[in-house]
ModelCIF file with pLDDT and N, C-alpha, C, O atoms, coordinates in Angstrom:
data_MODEL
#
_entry.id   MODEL 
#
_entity.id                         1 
_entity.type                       polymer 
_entity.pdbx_number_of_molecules   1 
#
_entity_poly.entity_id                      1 
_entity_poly.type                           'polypeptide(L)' 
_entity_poly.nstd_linkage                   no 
_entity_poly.nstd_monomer                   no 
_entity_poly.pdbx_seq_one_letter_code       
;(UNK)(UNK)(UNK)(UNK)(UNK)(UNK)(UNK)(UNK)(UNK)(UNK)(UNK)(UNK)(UNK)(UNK)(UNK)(UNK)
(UNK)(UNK)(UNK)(UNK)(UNK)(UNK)(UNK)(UNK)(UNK)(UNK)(UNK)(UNK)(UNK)(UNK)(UNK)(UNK)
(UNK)(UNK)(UNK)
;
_entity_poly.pdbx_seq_one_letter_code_can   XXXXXXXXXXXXXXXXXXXXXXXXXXXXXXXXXXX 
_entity_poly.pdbx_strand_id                 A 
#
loop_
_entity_poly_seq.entity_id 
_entity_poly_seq.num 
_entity_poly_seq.mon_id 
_entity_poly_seq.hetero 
1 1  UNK n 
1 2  UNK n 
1 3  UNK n 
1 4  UNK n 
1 5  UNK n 
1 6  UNK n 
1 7  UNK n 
1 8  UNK n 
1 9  UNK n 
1 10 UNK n 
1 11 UNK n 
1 12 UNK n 
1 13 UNK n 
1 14 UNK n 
1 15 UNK n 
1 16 UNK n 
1 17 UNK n 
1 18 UNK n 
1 19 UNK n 
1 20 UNK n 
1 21 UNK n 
1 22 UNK n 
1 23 UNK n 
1 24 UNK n 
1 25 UNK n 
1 26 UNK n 
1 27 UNK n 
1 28 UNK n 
1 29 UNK n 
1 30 UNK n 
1 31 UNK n 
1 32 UNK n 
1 33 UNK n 
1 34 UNK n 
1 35 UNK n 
#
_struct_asym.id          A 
_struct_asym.entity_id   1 
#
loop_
_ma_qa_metric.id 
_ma_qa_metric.mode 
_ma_qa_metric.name 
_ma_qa_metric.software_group_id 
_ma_qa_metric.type 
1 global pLDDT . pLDDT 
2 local  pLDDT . pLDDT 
#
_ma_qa_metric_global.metric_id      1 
_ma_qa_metric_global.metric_value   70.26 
_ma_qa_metric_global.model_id       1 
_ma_qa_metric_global.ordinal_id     1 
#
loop_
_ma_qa_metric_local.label_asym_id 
_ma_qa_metric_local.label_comp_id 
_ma_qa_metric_local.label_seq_id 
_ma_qa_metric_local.metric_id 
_ma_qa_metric_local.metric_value 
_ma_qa_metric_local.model_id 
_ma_qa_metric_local.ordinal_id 
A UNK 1  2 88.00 1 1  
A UNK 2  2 87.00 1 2  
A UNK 3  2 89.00 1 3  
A UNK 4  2 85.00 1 4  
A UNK 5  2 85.00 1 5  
A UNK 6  2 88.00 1 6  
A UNK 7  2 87.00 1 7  
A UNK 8  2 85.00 1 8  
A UNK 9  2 82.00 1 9  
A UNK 10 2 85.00 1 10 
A UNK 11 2 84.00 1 11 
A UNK 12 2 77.00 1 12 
A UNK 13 2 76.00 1 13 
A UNK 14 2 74.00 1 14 
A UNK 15 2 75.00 1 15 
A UNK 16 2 74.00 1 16 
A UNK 17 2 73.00 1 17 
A UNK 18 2 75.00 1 18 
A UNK 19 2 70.00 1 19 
A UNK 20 2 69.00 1 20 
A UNK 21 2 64.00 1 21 
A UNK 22 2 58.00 1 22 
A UNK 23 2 54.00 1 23 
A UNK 24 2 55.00 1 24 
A UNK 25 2 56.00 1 25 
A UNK 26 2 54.00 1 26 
A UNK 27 2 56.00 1 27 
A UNK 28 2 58.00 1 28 
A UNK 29 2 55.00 1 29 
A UNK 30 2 55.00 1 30 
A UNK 31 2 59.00 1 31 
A UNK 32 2 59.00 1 32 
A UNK 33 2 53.00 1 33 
A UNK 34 2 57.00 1 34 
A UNK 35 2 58.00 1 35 
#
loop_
_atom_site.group_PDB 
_atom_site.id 
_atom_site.type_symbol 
_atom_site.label_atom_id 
_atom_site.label_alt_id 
_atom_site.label_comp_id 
_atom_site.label_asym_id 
_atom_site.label_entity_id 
_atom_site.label_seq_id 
_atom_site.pdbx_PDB_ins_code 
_atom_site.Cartn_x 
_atom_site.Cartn_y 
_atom_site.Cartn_z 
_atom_site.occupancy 
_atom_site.B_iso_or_equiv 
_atom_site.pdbx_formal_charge 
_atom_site.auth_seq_id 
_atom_site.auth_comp_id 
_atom_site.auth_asym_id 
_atom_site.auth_atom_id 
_atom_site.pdbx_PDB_model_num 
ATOM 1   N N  . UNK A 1 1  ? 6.922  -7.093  -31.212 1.00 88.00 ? 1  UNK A N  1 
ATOM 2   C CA . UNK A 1 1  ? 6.826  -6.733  -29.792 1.00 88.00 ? 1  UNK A CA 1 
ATOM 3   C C  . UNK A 1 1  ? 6.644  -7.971  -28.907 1.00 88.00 ? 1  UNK A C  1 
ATOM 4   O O  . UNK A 1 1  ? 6.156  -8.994  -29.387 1.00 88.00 ? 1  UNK A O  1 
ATOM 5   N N  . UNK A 1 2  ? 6.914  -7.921  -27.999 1.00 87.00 ? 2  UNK A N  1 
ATOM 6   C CA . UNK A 1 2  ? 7.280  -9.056  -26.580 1.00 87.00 ? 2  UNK A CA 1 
ATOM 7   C C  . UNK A 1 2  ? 6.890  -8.440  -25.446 1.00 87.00 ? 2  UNK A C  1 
ATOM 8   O O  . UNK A 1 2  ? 6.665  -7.232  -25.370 1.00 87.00 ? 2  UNK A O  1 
ATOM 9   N N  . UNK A 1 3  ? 6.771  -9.461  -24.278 1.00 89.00 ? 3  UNK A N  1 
ATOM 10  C CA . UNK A 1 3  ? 6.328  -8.550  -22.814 1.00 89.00 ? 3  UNK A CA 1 
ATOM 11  C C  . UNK A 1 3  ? 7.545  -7.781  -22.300 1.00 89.00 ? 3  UNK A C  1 
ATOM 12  O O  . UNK A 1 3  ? 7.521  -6.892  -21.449 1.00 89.00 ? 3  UNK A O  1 
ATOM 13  N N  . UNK A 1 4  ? 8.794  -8.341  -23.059 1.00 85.00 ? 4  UNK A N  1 
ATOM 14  C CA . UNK A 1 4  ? 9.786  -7.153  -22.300 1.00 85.00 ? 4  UNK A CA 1 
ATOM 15  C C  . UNK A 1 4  ? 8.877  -5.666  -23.208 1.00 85.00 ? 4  UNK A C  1 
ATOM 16  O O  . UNK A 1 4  ? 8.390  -4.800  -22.480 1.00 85.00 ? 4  UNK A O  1 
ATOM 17  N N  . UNK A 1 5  ? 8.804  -5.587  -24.037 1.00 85.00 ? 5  UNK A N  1 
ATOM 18  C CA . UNK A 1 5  ? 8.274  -3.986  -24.567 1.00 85.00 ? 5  UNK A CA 1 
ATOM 19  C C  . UNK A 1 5  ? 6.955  -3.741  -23.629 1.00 85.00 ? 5  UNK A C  1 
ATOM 20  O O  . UNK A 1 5  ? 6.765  -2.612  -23.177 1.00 85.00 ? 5  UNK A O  1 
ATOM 21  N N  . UNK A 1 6  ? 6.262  -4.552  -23.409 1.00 88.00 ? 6  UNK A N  1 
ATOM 22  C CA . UNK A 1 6  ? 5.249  -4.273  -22.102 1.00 88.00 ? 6  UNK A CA 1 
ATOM 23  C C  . UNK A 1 6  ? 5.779  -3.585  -21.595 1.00 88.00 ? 6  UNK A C  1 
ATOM 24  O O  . UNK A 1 6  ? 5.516  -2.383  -21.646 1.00 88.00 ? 6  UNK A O  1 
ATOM 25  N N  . UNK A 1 7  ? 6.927  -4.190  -20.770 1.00 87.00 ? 7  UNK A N  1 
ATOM 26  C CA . UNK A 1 7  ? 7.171  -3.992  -19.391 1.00 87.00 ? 7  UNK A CA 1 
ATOM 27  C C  . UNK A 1 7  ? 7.912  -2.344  -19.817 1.00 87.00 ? 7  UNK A C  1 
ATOM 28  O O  . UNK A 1 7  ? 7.517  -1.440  -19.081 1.00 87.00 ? 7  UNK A O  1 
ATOM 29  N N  . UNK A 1 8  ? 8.728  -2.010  -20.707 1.00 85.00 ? 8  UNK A N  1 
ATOM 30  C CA . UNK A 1 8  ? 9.132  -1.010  -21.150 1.00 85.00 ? 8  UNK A CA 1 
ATOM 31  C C  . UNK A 1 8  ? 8.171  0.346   -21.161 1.00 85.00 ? 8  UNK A C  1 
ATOM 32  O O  . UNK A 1 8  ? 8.377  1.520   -20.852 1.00 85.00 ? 8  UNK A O  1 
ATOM 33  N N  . UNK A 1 9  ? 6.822  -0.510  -21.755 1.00 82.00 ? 9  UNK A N  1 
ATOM 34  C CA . UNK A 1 9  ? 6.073  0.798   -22.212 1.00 82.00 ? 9  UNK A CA 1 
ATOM 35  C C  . UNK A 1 9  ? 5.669  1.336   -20.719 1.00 82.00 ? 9  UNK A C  1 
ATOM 36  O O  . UNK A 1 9  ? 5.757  2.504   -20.340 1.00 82.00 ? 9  UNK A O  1 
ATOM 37  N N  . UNK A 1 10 ? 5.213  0.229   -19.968 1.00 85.00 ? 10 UNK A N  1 
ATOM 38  C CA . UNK A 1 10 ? 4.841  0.552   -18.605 1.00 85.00 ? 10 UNK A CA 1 
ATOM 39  C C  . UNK A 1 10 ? 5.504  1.259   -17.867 1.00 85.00 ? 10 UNK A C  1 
ATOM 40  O O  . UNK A 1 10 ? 5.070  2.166   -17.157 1.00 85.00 ? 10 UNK A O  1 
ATOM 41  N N  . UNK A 1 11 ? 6.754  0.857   -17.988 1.00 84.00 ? 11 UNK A N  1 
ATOM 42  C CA . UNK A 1 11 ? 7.781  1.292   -16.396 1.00 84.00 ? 11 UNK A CA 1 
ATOM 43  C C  . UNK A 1 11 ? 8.759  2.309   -17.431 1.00 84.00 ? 11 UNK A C  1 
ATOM 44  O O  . UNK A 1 11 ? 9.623  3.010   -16.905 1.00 84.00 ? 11 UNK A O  1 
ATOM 45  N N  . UNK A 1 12 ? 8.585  2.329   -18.696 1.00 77.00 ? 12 UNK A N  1 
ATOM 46  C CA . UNK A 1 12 ? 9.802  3.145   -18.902 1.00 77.00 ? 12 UNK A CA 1 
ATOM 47  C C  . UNK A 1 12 ? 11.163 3.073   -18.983 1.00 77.00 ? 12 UNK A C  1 
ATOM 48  O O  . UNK A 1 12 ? 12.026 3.946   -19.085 1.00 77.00 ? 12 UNK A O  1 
ATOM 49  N N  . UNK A 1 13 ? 11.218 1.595   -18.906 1.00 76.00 ? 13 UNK A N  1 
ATOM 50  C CA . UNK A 1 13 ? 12.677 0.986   -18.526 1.00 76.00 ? 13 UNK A CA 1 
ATOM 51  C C  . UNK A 1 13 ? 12.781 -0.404  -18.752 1.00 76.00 ? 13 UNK A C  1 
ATOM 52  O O  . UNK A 1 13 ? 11.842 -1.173  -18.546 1.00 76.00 ? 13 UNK A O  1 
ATOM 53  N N  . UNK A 1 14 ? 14.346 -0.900  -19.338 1.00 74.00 ? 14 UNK A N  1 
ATOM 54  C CA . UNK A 1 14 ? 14.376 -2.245  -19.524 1.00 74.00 ? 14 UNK A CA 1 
ATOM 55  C C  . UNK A 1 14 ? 13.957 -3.005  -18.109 1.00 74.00 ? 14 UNK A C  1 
ATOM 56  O O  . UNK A 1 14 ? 13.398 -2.458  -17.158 1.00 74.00 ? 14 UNK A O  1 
ATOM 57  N N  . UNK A 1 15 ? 14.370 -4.431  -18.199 1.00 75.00 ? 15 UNK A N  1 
ATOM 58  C CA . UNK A 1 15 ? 14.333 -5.148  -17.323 1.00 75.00 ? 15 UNK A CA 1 
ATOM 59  C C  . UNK A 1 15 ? 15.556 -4.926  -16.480 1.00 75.00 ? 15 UNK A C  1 
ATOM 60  O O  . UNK A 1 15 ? 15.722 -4.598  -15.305 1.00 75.00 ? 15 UNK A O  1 
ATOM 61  N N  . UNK A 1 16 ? 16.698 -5.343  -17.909 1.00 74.00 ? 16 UNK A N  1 
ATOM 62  C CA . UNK A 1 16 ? 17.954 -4.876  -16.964 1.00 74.00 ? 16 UNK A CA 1 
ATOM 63  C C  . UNK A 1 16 ? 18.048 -3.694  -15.968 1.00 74.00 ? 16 UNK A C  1 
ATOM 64  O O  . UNK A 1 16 ? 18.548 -3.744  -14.845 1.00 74.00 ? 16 UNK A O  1 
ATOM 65  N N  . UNK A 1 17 ? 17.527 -2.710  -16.522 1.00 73.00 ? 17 UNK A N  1 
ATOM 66  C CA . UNK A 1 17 ? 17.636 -1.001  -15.523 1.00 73.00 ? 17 UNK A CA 1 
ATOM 67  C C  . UNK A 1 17 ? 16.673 -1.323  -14.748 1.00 73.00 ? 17 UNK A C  1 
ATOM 68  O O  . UNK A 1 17 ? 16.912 -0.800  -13.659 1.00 73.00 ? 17 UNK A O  1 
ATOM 69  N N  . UNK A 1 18 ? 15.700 -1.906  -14.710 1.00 75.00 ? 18 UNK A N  1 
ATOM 70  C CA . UNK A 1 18 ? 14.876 -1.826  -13.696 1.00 75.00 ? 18 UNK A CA 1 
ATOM 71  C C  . UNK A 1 18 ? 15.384 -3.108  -12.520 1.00 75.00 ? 18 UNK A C  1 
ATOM 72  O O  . UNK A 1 18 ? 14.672 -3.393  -11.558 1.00 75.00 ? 18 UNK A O  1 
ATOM 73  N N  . UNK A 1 19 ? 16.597 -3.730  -12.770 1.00 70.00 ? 19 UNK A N  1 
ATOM 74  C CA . UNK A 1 19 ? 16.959 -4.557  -11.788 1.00 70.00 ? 19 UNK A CA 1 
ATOM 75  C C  . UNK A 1 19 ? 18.179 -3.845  -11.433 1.00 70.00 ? 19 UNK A C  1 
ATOM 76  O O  . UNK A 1 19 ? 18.658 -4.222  -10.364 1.00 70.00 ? 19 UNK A O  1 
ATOM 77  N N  . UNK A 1 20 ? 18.808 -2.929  -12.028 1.00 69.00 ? 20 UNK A N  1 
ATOM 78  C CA . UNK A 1 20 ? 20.133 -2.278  -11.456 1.00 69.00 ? 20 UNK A CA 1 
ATOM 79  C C  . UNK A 1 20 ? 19.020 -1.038  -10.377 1.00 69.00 ? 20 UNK A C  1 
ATOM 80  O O  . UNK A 1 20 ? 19.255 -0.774  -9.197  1.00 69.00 ? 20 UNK A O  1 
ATOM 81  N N  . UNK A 1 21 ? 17.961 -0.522  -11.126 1.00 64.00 ? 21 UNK A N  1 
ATOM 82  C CA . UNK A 1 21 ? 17.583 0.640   -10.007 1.00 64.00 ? 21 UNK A CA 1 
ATOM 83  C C  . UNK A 1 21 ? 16.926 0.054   -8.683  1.00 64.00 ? 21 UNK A C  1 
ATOM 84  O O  . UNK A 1 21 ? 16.535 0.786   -7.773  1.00 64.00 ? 21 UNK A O  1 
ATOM 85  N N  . UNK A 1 22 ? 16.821 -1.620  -8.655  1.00 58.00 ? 22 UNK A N  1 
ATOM 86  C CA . UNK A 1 22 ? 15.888 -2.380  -7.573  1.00 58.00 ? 22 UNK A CA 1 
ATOM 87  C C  . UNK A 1 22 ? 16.837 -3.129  -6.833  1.00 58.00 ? 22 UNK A C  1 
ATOM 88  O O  . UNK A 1 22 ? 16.654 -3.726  -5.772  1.00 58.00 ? 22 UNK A O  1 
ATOM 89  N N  . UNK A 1 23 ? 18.227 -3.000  -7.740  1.00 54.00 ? 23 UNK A N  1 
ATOM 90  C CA . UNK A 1 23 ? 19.263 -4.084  -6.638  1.00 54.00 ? 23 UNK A CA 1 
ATOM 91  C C  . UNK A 1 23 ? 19.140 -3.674  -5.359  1.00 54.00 ? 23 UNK A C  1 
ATOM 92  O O  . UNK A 1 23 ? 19.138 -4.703  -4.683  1.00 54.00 ? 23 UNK A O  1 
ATOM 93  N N  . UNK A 1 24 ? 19.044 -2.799  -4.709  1.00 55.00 ? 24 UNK A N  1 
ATOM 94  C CA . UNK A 1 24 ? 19.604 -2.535  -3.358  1.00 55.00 ? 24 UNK A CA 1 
ATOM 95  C C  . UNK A 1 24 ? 18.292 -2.323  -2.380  1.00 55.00 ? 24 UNK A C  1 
ATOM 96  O O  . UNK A 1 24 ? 18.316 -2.438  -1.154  1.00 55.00 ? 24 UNK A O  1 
ATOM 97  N N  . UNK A 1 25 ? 17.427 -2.072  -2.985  1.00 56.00 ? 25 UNK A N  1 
ATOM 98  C CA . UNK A 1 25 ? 16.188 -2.268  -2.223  1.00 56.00 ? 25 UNK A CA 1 
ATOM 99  C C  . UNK A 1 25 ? 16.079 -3.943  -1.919  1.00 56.00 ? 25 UNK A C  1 
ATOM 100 O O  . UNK A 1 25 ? 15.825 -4.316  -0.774  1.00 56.00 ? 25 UNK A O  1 
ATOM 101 N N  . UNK A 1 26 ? 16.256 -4.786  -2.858  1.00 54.00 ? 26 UNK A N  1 
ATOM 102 C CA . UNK A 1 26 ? 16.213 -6.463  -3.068  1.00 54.00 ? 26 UNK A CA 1 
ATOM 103 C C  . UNK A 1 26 ? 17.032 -6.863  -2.106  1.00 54.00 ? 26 UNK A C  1 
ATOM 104 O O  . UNK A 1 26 ? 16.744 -7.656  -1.209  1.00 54.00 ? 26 UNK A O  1 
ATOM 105 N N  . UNK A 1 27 ? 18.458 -6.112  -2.342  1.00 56.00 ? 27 UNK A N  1 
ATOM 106 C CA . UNK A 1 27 ? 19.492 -6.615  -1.398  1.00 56.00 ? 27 UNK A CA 1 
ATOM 107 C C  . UNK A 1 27 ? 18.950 -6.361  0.471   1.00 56.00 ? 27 UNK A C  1 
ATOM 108 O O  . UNK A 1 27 ? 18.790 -7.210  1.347   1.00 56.00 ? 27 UNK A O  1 
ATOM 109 N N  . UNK A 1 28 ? 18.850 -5.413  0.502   1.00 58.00 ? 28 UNK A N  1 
ATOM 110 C CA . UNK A 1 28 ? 17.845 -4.762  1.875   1.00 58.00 ? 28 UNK A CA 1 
ATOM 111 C C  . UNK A 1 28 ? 16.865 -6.020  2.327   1.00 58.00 ? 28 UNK A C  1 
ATOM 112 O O  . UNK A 1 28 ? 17.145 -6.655  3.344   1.00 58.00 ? 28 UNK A O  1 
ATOM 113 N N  . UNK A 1 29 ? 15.715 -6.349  1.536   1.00 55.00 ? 29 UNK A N  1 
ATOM 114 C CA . UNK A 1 29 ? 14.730 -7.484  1.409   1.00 55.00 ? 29 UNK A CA 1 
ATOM 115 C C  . UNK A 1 29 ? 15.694 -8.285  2.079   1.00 55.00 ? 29 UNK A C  1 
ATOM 116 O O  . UNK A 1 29 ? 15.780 -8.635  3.255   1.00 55.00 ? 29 UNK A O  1 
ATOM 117 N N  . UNK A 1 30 ? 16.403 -8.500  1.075   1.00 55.00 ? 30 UNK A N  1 
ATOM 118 C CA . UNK A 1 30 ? 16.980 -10.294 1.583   1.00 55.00 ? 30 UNK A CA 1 
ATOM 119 C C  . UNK A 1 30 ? 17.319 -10.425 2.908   1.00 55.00 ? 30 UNK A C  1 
ATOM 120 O O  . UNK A 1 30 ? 16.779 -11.190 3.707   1.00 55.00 ? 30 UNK A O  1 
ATOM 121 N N  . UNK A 1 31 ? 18.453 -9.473  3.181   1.00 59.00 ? 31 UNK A N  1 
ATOM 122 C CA . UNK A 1 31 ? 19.078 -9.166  4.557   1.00 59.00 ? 31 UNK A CA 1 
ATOM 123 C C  . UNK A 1 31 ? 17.823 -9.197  5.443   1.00 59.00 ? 31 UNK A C  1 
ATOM 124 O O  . UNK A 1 31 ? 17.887 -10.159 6.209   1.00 59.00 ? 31 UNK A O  1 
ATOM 125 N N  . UNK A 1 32 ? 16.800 -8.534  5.587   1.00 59.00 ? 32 UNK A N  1 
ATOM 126 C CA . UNK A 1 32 ? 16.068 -8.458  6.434   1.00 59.00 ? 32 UNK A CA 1 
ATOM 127 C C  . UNK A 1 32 ? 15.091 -9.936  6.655   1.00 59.00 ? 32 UNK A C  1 
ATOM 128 O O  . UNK A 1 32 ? 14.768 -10.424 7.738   1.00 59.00 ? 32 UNK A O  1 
ATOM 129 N N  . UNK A 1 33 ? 14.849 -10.301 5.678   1.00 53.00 ? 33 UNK A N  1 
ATOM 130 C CA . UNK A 1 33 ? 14.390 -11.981 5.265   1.00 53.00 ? 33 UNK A CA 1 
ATOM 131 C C  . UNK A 1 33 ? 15.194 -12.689 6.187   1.00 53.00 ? 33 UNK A C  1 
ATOM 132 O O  . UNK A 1 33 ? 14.606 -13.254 7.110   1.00 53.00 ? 33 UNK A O  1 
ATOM 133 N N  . UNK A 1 34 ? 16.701 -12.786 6.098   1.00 57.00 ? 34 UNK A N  1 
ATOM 134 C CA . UNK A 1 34 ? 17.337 -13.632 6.460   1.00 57.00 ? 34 UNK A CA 1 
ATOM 135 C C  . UNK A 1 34 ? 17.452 -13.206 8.203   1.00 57.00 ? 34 UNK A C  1 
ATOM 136 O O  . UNK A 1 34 ? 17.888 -13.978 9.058   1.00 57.00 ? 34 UNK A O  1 
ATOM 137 N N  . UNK A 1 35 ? 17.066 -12.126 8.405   1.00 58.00 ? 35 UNK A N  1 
ATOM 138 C CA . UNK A 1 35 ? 16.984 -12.292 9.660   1.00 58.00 ? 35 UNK A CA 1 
ATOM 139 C C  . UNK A 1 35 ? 15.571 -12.294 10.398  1.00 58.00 ? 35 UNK A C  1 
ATOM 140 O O  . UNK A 1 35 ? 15.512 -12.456 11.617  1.00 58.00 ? 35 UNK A O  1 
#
């Protein structure tokens, strides 16, 4: 076991899925950052 299985046991989800289900909130962030 590794902290990715942490992060698994916690959230229920890889890293990868948990950055495809956060892309667009992130993307949102940025945009609003940049302005």
């Amino acid at each position: 076991p590794t902290l990715e299985d942490v992060f698994i046991r916690v959230t229920g989800m890889s890293f990868e899925e948990a950055e495809r289900a956060g892309y667009r909130e992130a993307a949102r962030a940025r945009r609003a950052i940049a302005r």
